[in-house]
PDB file of N, CA and C in Angstrom:
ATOM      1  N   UNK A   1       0.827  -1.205   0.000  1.00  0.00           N
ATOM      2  CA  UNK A   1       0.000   0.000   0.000  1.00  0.00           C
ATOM      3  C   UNK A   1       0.867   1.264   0.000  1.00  0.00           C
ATOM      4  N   UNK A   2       2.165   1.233   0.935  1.00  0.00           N
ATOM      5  CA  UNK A   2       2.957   2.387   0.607  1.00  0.00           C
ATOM      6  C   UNK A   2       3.513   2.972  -0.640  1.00  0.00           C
ATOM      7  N   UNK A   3       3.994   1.915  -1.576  1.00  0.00           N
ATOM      8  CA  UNK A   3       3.862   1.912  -2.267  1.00  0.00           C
ATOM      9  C   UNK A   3       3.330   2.305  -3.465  1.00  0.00           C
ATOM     10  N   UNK A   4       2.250   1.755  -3.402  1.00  0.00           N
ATOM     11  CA  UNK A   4       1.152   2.424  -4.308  1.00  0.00           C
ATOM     12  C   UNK A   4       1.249   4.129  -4.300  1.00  0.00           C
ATOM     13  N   UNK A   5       1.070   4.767  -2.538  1.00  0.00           N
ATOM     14  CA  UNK A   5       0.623   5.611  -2.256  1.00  0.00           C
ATOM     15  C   UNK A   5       1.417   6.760  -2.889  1.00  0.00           C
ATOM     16  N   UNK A   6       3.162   5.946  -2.260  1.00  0.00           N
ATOM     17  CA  UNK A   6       4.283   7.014  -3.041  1.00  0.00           C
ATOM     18  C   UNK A   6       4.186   6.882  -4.428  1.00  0.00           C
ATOM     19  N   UNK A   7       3.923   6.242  -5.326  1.00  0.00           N
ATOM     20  CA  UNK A   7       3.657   6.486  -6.773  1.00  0.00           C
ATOM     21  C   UNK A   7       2.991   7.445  -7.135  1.00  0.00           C
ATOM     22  N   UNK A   8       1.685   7.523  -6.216  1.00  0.00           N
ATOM     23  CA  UNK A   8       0.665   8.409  -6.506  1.00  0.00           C
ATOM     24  C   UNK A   8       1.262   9.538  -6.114  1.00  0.00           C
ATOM     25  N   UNK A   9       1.883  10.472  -4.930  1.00  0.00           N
ATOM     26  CA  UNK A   9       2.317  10.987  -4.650  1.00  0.00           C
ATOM     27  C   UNK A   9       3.073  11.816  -5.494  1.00  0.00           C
ATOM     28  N   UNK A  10       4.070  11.131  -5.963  1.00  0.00           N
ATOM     29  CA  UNK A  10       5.554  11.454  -7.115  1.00  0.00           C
ATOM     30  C   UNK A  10       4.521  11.752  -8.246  1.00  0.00           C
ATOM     31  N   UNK A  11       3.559  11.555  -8.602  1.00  0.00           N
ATOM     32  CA  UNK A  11       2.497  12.042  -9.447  1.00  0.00           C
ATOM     33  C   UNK A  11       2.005  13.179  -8.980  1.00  0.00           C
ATOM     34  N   UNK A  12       1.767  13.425  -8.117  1.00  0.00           N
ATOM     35  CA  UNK A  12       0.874  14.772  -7.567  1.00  0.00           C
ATOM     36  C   UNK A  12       2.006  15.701  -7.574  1.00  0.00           C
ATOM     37  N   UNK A  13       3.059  15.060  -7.191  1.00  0.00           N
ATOM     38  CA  UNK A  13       4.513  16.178  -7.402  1.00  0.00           C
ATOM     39  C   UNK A  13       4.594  16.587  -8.896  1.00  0.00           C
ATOM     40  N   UNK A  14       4.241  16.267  -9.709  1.00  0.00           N
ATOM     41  CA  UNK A  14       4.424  16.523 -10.982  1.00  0.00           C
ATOM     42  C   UNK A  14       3.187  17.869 -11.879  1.00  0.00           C
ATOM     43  N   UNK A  15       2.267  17.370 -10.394  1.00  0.00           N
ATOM     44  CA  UNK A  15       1.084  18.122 -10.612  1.00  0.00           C
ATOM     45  C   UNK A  15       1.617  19.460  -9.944  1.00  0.00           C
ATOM     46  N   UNK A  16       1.658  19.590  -8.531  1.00  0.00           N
ATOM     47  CA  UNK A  16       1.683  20.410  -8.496  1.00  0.00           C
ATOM     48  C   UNK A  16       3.464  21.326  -9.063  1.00  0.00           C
ATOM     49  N   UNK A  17       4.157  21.209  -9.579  1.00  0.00           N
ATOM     50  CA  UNK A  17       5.372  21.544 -10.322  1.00  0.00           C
ATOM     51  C   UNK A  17       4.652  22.240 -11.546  1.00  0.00           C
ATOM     52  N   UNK A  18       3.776  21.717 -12.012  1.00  0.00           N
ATOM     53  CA  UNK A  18       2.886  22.348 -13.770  1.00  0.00           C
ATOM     54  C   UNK A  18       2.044  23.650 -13.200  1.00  0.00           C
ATOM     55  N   UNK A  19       1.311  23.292 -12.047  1.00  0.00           N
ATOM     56  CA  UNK A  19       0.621  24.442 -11.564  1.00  0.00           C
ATOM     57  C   UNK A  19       1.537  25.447 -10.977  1.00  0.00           C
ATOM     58  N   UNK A  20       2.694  25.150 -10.424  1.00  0.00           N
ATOM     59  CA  UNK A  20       3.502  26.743 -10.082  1.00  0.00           C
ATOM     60  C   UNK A  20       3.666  26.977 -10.804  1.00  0.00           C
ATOM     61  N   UNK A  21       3.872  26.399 -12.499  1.00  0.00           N
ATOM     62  CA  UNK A  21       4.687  27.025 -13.512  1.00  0.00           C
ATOM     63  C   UNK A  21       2.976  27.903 -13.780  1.00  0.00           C
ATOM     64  N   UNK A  22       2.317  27.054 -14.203  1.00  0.00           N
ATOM     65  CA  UNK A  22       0.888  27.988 -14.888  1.00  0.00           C
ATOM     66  C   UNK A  22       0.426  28.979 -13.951  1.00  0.00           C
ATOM     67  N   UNK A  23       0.833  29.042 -12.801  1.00  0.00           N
ATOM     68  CA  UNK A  23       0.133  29.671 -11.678  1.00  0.00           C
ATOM     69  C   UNK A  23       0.861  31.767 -11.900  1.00  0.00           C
ATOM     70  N   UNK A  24       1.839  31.230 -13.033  1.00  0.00           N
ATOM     71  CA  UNK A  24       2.638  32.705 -13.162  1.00  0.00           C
ATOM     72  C   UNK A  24       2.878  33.480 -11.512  1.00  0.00           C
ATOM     73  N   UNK A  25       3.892  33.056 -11.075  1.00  0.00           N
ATOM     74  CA  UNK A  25       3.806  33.530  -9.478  1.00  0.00           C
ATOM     75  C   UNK A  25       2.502  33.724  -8.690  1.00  0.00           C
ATOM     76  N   UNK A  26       2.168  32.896  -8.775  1.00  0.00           N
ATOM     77  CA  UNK A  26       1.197  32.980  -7.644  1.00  0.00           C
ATOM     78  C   UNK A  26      -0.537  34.107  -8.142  1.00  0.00           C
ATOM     79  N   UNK A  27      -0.064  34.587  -9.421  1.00  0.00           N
ATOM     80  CA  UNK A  27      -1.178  35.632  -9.542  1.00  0.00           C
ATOM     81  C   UNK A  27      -2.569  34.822 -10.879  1.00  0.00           C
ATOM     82  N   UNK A  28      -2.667  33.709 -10.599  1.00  0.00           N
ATOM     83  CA  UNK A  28      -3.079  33.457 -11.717  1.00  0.00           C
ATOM     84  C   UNK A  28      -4.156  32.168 -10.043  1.00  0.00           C
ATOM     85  N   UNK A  29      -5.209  32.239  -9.897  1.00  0.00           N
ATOM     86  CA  UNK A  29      -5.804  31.644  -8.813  1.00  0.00           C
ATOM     87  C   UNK A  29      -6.247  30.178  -8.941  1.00  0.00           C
ATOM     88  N   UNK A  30      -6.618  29.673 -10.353  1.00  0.00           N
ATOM     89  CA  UNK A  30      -6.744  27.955 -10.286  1.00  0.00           C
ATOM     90  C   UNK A  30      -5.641  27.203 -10.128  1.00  0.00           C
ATOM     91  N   UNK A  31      -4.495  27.920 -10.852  1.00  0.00           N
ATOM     92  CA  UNK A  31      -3.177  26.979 -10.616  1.00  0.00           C
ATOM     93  C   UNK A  31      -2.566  27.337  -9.650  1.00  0.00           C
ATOM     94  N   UNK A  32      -3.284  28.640  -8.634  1.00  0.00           N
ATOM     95  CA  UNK A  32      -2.532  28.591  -7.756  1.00  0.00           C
ATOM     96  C   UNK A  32      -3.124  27.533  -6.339  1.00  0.00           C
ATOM     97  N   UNK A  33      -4.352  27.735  -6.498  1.00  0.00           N
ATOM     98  CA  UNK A  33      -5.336  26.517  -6.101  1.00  0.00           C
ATOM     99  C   UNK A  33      -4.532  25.132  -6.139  1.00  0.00           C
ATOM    100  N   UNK A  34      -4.595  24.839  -7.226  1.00  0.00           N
ATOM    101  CA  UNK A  34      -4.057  23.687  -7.579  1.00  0.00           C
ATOM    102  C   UNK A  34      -2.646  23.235  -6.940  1.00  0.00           C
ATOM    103  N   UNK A  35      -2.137  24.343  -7.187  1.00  0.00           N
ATOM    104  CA  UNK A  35      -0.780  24.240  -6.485  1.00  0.00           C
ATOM    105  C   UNK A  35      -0.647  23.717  -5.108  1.00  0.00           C
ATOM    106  N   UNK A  36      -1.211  24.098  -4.678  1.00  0.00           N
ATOM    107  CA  UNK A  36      -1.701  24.381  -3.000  1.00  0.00           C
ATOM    108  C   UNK A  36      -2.136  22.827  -2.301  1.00  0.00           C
ATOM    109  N   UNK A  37      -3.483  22.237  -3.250  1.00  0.00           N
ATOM    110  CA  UNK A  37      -3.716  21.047  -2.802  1.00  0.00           C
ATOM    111  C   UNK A  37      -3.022  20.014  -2.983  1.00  0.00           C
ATOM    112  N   UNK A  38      -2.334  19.721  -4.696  1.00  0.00           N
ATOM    113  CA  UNK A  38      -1.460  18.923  -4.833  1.00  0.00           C
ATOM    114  C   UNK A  38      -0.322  18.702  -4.169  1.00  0.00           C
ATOM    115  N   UNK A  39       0.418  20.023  -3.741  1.00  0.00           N
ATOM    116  CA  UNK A  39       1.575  20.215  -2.545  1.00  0.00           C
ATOM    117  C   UNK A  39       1.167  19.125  -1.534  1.00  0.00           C
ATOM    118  N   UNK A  40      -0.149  20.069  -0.705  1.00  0.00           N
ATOM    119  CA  UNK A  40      -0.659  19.336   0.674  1.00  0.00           C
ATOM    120  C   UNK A  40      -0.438  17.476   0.412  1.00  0.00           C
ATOM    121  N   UNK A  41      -0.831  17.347  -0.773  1.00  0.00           N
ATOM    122  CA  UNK A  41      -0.924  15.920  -0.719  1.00  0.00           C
ATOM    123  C   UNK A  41      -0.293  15.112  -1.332  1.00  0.00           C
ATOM    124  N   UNK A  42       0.856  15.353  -2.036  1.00  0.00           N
ATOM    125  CA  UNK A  42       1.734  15.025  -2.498  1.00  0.00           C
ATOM    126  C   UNK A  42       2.791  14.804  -1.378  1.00  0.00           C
ATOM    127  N   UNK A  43       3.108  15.929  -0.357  1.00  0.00           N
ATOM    128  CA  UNK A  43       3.412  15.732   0.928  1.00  0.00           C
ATOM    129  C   UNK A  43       2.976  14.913   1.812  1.00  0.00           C
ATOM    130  N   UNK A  44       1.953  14.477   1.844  1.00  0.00           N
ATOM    131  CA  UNK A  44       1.097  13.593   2.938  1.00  0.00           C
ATOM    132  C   UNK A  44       1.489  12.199   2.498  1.00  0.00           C
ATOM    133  N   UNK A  45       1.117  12.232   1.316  1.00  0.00           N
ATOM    134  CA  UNK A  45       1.714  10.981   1.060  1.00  0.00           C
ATOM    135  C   UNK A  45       3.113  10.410   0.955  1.00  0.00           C
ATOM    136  N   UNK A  46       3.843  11.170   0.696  1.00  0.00           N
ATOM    137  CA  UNK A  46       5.261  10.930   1.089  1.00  0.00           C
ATOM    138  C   UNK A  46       5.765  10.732   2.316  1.00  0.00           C
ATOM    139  N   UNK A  47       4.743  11.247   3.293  1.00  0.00           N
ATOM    140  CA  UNK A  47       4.756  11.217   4.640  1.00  0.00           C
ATOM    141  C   UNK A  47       4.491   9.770   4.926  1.00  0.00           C
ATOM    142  N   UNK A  48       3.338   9.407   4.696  1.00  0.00           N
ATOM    143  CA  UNK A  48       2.664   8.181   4.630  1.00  0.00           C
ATOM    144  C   UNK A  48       3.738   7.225   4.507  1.00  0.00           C
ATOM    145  N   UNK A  49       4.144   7.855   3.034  1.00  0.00           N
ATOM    146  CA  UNK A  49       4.597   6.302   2.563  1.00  0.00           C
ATOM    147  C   UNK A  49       6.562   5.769   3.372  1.00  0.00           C
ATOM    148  N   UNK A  50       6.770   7.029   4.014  1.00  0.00           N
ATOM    149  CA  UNK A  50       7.971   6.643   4.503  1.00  0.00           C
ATOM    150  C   UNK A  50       7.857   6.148   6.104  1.00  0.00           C
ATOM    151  N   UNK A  51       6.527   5.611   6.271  1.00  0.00           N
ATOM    152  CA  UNK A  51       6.476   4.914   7.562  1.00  0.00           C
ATOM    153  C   UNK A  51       6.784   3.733   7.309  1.00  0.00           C
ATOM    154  N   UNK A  52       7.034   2.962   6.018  1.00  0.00           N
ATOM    155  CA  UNK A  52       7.351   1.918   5.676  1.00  0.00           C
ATOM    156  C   UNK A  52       8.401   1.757   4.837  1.00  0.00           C
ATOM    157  N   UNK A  53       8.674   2.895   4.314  1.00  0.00           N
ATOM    158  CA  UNK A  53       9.895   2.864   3.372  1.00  0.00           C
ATOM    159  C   UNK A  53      10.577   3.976   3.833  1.00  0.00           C
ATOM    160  N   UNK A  54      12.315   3.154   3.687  1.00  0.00           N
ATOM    161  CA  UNK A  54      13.440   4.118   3.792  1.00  0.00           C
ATOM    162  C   UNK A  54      13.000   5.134   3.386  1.00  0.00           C
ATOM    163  N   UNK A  55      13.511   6.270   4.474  1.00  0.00           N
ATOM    164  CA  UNK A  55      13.605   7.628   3.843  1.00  0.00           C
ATOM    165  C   UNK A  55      14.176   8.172   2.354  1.00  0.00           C
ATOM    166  N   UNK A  56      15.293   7.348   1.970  1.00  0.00           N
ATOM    167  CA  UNK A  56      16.518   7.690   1.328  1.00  0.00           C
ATOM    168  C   UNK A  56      15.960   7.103  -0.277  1.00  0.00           C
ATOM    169  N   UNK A  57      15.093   6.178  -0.027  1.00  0.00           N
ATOM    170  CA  UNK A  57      14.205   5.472  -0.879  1.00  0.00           C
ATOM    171  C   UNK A  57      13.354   6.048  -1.343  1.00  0.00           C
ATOM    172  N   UNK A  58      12.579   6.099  -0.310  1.00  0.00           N
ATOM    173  CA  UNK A  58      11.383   6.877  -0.761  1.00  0.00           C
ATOM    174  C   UNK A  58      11.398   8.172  -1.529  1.00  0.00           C
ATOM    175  N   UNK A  59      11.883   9.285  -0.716  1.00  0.00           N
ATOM    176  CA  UNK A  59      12.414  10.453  -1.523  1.00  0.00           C
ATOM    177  C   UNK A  59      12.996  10.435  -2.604  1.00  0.00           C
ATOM    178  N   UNK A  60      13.974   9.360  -2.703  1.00  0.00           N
ATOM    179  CA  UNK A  60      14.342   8.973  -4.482  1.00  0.00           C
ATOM    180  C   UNK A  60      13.533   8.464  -5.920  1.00  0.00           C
ATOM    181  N   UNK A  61      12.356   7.992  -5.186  1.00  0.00           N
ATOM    182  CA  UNK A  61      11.275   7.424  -6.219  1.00  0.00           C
ATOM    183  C   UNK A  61      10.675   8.352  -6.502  1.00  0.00           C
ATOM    184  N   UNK A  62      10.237   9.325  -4.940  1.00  0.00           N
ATOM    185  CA  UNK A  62       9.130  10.256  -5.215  1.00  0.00           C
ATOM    186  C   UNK A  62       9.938  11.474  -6.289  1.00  0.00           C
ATOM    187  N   UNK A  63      10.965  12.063  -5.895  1.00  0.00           N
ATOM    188  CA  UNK A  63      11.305  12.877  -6.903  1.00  0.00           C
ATOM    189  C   UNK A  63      11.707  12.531  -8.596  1.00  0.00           C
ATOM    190  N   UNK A  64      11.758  11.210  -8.386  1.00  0.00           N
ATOM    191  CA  UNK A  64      12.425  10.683  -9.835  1.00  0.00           C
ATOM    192  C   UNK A  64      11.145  10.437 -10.611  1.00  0.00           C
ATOM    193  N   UNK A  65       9.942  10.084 -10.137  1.00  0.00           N
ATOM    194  CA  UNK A  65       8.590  10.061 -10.906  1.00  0.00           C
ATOM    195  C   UNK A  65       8.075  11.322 -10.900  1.00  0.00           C
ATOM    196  N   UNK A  66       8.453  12.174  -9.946  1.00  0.00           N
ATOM    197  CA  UNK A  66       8.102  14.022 -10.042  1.00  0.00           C
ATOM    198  C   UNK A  66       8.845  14.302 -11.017  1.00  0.00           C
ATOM    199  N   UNK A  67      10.214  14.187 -11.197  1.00  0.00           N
ATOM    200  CA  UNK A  67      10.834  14.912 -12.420  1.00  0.00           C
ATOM    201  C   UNK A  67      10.098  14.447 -13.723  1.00  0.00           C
ATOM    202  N   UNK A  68      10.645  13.022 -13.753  1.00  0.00           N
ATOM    203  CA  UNK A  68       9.910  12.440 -15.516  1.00  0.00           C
ATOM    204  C   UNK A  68       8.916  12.938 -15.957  1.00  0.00           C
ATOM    205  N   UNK A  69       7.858  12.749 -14.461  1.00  0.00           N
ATOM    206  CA  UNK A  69       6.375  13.116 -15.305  1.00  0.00           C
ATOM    207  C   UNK A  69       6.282  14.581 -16.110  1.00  0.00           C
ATOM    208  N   UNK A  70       7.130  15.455 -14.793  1.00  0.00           N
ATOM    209  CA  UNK A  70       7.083  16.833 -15.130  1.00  0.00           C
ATOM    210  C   UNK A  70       8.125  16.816 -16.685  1.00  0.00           C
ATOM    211  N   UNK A  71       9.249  16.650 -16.607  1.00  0.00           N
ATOM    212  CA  UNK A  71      10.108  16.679 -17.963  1.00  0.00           C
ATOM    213  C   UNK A  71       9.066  16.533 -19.233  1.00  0.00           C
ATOM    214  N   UNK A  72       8.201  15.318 -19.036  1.00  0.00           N
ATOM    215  CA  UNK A  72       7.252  14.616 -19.822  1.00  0.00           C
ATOM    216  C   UNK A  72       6.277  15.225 -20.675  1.00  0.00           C
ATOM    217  N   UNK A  73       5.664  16.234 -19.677  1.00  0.00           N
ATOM    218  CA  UNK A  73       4.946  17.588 -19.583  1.00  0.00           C
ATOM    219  C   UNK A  73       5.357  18.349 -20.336  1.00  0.00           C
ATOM    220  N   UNK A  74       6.536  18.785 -20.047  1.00  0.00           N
ATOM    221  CA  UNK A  74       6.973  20.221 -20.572  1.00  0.00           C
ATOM    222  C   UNK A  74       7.291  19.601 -22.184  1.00  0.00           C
ATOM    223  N   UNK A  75       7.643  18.603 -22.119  1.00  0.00           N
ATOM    224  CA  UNK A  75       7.714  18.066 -23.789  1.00  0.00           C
ATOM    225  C   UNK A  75       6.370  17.865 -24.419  1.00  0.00           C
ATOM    226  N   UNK A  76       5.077  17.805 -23.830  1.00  0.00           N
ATOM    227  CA  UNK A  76       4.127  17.262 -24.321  1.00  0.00           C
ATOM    228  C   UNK A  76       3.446  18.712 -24.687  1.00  0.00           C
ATOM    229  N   UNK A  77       3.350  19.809 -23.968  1.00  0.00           N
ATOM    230  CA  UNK A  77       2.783  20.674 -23.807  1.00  0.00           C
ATOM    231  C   UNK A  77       3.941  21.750 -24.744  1.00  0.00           C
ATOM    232  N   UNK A  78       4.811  21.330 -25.311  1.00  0.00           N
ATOM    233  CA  UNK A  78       5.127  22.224 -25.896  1.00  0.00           C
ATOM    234  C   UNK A  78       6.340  22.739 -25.391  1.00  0.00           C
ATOM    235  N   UNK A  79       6.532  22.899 -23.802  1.00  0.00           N
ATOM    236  CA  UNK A  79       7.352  24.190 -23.678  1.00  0.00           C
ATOM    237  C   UNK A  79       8.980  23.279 -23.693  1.00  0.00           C
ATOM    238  N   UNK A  80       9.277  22.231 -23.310  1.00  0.00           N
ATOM    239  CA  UNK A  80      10.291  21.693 -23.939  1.00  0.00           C
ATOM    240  C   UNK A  80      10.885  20.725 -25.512  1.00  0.00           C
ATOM    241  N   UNK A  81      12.190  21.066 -25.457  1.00  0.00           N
ATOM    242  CA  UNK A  81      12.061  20.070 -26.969  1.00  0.00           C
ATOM    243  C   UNK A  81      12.366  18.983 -26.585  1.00  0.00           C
ATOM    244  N   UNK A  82      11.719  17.600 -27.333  1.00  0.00           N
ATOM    245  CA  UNK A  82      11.874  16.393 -27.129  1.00  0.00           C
ATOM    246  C   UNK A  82      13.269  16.165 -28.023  1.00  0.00           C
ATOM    247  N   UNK A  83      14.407  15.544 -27.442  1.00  0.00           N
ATOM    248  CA  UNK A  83      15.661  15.025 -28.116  1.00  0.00           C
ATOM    249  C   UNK A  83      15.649  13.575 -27.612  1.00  0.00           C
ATOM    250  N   UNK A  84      17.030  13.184 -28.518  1.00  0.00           N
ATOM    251  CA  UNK A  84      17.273  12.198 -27.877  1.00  0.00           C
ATOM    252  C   UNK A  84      17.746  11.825 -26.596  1.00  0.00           C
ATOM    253  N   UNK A  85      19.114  12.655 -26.267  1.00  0.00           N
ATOM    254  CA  UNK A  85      19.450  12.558 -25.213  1.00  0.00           C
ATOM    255  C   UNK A  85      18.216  12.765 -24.083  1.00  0.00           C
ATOM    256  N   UNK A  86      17.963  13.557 -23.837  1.00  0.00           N
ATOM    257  CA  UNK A  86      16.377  13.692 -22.810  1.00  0.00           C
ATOM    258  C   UNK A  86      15.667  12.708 -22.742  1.00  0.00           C
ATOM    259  N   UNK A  87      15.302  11.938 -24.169  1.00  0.00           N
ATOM    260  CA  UNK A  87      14.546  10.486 -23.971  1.00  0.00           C
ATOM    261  C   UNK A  87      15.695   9.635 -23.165  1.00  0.00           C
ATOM    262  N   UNK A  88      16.885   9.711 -23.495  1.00  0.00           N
ATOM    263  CA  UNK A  88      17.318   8.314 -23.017  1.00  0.00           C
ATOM    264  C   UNK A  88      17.621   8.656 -21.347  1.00  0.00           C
ATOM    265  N   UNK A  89      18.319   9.870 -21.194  1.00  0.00           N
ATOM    266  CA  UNK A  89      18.393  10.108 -19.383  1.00  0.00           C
ATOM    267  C   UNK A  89      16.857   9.867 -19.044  1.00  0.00           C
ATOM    268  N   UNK A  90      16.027  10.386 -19.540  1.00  0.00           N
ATOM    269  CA  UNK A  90      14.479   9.865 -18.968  1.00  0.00           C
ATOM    270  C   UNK A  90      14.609   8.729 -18.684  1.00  0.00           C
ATOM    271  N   UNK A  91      14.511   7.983 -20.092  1.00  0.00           N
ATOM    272  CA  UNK A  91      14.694   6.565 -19.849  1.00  0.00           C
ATOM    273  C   UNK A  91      15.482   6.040 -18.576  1.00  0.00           C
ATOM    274  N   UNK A  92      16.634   6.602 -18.276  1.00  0.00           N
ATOM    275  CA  UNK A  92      17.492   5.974 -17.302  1.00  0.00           C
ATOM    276  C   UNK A  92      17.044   6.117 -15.651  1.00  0.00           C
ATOM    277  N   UNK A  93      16.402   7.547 -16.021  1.00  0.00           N
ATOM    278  CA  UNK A  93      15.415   7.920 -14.058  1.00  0.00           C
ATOM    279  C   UNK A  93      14.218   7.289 -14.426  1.00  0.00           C
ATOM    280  N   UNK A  94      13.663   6.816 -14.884  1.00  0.00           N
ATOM    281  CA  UNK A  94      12.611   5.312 -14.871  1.00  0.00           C
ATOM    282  C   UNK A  94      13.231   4.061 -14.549  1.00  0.00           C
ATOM    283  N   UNK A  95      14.318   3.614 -15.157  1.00  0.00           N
ATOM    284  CA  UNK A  95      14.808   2.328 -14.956  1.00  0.00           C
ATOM    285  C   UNK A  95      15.679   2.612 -13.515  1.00  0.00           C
ATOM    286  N   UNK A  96      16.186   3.810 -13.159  1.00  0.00           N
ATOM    287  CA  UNK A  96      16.539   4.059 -11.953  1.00  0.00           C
ATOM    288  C   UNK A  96      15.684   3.711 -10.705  1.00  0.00           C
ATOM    289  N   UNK A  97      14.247   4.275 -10.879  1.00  0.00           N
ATOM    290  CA  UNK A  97      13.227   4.090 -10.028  1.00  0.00           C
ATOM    291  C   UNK A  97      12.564   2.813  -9.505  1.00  0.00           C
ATOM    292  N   UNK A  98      12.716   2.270 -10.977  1.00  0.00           N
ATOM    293  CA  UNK A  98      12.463   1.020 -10.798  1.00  0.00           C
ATOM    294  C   UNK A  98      13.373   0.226 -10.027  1.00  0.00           C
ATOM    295  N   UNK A  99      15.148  -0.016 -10.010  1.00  0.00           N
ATOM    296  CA  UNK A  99      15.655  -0.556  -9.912  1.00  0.00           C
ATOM    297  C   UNK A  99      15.834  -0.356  -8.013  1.00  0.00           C
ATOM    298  N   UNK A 100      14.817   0.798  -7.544  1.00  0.00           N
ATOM    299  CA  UNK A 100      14.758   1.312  -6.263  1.00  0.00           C
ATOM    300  C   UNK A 100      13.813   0.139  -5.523  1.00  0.00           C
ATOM    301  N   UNK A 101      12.941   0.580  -6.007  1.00  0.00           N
ATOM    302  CA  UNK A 101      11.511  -0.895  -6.176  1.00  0.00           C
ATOM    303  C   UNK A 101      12.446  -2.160  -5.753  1.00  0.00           C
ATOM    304  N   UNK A 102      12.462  -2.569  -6.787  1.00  0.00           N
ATOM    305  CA  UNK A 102      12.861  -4.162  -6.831  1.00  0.00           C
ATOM    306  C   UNK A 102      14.326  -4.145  -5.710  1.00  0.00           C
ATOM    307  N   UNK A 103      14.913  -3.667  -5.502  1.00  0.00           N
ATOM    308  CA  UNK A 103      16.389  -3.909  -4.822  1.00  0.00           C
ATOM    309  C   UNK A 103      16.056  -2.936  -3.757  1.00  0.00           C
ATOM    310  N   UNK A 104      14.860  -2.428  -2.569  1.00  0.00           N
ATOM    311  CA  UNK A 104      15.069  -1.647  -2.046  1.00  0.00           C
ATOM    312  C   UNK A 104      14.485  -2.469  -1.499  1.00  0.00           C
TER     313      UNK A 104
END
């Protein structure tokens, strides 16, 4: 279940990372909304999930599925360019994350 939870989590990190960017400092009120709840609970669950998992662990999954998704984003939405190199380090903080999973 921790598990699960920090996945979801490292997801909500990704969420709220898109909403500070859309939120234009703070003056723009749904993404700043947004910002706000996804934080709260993106936090909670990281909280959660390190009652069962290493700290050192946990924080490594959660930010490494926060970055990708977000990297992911900014390529999907336009504001970054998709290369190769970027696919393959992506590639490598996925197989990183994973390799946290299974050997952690």
């Amino acid at each position: 279940m921790e598990w699960a939870v920090l996945v979801v989590s490292g997801m909500l990190e990704a969420v709220w990372a898109a909403a500070l960017s859309a939120s234009r400092g703070f003056s723009k009120r749904g993404p700043t909304i947004l910002f706000g709840v996804a934080l709260m609970a993106s936090m909670a669950g990281l909280g959660y999930a390190m009652t069962a998992i290493p700290t050192g662990t946990a924080y490594a999954v959660w930010v490494g599925i926060g970055a990708t998704l977000t990297a992911l984003w900014g390529i999907v939405s336009g504001q970054e360019r998709a290369t190769v190199a970027r696919g393959l380090l992506l590639l490598l903080l996925i197989v990183s994350v994973i390799g946290l999973r299974v050997f952690a």
